[in-house]
N, C-alpha and C. Protein backbone atom coordinates (compact mmCIF):
# COMPACT_ATOMS: atom_id res chain seq x y z
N UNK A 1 3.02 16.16 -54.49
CA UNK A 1 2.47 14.82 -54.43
C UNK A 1 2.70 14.19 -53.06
N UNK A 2 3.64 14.41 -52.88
CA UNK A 2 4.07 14.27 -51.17
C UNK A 2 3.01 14.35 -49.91
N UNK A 3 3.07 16.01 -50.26
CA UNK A 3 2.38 16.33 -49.10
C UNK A 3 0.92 15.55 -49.23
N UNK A 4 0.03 15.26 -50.46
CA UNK A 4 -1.35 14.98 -50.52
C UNK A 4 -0.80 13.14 -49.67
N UNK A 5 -0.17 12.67 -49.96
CA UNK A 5 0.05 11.34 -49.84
C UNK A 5 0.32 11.09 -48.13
N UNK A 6 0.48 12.24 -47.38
CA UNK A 6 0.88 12.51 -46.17
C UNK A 6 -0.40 12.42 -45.37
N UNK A 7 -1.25 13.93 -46.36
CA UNK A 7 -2.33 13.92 -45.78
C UNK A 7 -3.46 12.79 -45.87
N UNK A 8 -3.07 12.14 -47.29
CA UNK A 8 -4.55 10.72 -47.74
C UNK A 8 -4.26 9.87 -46.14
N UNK A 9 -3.02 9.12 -45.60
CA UNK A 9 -2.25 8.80 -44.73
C UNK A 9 -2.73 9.37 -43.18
N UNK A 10 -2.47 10.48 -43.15
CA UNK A 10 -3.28 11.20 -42.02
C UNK A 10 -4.43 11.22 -41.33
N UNK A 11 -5.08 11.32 -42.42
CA UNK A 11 -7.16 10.93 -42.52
C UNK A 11 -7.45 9.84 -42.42
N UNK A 12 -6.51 8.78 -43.35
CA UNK A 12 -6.91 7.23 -42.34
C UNK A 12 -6.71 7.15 -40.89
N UNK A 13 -5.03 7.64 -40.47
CA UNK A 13 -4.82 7.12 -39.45
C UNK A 13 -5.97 7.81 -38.46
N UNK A 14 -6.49 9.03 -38.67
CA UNK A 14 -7.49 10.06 -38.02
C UNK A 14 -8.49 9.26 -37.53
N UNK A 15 -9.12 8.91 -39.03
CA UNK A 15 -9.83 7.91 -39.02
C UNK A 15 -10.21 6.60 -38.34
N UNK A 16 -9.12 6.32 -38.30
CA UNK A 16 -9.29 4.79 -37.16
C UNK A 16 -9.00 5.33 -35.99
N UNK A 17 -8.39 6.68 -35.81
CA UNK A 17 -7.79 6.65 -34.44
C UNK A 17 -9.72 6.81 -33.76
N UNK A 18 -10.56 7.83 -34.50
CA UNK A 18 -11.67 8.10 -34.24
C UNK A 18 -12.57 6.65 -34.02
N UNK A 19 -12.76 5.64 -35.04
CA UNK A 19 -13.19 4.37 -34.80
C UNK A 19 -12.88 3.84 -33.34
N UNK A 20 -11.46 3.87 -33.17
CA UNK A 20 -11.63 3.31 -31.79
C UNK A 20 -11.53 4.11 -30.64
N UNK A 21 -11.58 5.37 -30.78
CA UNK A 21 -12.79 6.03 -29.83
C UNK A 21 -13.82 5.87 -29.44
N UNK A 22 -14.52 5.66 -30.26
CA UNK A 22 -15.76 5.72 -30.16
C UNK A 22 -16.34 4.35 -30.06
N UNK A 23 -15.47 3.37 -30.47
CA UNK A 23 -15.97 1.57 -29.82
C UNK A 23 -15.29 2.02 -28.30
N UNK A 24 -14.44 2.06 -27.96
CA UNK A 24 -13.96 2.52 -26.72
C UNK A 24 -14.95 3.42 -25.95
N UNK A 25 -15.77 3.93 -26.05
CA UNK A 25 -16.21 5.15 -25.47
C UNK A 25 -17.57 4.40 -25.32
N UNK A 26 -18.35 4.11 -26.67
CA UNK A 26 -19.42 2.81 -25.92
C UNK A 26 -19.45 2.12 -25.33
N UNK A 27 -18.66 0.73 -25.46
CA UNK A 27 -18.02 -0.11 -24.52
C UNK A 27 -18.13 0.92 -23.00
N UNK A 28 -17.53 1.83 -22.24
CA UNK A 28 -17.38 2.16 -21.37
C UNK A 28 -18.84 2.86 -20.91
N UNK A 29 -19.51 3.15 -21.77
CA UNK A 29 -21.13 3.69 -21.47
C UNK A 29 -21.74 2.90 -21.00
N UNK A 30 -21.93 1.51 -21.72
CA UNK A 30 -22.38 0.68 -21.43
C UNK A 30 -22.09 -0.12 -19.76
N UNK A 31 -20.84 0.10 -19.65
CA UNK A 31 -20.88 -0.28 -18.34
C UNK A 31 -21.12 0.19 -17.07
N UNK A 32 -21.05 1.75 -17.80
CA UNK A 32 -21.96 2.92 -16.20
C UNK A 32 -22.86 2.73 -15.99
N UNK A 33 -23.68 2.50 -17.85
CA UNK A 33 -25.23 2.11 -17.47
C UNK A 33 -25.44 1.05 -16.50
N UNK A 34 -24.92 -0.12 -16.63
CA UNK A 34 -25.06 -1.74 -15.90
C UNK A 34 -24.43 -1.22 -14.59
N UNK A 35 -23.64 -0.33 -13.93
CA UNK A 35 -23.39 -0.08 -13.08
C UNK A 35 -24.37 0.74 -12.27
N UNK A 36 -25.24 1.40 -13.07
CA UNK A 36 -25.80 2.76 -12.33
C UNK A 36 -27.04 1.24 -12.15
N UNK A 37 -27.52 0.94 -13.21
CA UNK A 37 -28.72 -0.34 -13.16
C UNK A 37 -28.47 -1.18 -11.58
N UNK A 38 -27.15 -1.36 -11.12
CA UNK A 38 -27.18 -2.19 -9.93
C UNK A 38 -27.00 -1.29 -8.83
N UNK A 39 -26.86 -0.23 -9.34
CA UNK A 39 -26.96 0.68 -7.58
C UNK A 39 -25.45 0.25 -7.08
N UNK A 40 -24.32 0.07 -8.30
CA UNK A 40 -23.04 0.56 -7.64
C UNK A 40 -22.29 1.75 -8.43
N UNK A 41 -22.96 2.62 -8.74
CA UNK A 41 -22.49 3.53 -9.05
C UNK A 41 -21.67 5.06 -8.49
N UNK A 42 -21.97 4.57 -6.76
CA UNK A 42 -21.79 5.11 -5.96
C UNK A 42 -21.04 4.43 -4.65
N UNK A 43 -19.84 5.01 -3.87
CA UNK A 43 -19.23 4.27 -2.92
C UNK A 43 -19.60 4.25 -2.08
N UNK A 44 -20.06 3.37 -1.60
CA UNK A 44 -20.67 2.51 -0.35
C UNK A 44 -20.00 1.04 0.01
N UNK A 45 -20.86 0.83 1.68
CA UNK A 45 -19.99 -0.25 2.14
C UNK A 45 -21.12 -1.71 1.33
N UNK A 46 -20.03 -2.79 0.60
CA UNK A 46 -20.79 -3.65 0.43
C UNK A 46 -20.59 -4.67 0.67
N UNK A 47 -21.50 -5.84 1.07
CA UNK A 47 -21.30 -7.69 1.38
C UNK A 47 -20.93 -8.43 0.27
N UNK A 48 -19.56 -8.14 -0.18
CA UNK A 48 -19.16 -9.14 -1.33
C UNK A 48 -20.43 -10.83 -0.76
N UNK A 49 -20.77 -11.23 -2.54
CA UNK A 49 -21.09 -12.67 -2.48
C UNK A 49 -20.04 -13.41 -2.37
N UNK A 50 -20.31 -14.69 -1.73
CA UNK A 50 -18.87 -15.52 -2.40
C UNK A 50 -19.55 -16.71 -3.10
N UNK A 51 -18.72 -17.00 -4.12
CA UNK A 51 -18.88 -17.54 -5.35
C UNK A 51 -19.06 -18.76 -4.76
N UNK A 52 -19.46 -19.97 -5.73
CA UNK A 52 -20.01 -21.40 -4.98
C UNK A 52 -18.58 -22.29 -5.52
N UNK A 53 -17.82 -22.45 -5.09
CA UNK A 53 -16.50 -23.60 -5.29
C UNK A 53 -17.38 -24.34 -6.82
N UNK A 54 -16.60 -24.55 -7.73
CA UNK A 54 -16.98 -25.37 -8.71
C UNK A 54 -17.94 -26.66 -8.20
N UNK A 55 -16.49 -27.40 -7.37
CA UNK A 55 -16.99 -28.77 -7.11
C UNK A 55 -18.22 -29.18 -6.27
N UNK A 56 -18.71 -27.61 -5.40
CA UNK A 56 -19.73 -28.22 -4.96
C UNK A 56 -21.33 -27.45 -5.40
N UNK A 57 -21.22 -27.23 -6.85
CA UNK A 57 -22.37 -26.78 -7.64
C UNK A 57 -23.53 -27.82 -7.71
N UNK A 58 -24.51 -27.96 -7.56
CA UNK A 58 -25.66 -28.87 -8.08
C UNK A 58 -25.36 -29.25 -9.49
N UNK A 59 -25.52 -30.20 -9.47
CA UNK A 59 -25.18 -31.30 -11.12
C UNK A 59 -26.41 -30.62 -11.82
């Protein structure tokens, strides 16, 4: 009875360990895609933007 209770135990933890693989593993697809989409998917020299100070945004 043991051992089955080990293994029921096992297959969950398997189980979720696999779930968040695989949200993990999309999540990270998704961002090569959006990466390869902007043409930084590759190292090159680039002109950081600089961001607009809050305070002087257009109302």
């Amino acid at each position: 009875m043991q051992e089955f209770i080990a293994t029921v135990e096992g297959e969950a933890a398997r189980s979720e360990m696999r779930r968040m693989f695989h949200q993990t593993l999309s999540a990270w697809a998704m961002d090569v895609l959006e990466l390869k989409r902007r043409e930084l998917d590759r190292p090159g020299v680039r002109i950081a933007e600089q961001p607009a100070a809050p305070w002087k945004q257009a109302a």
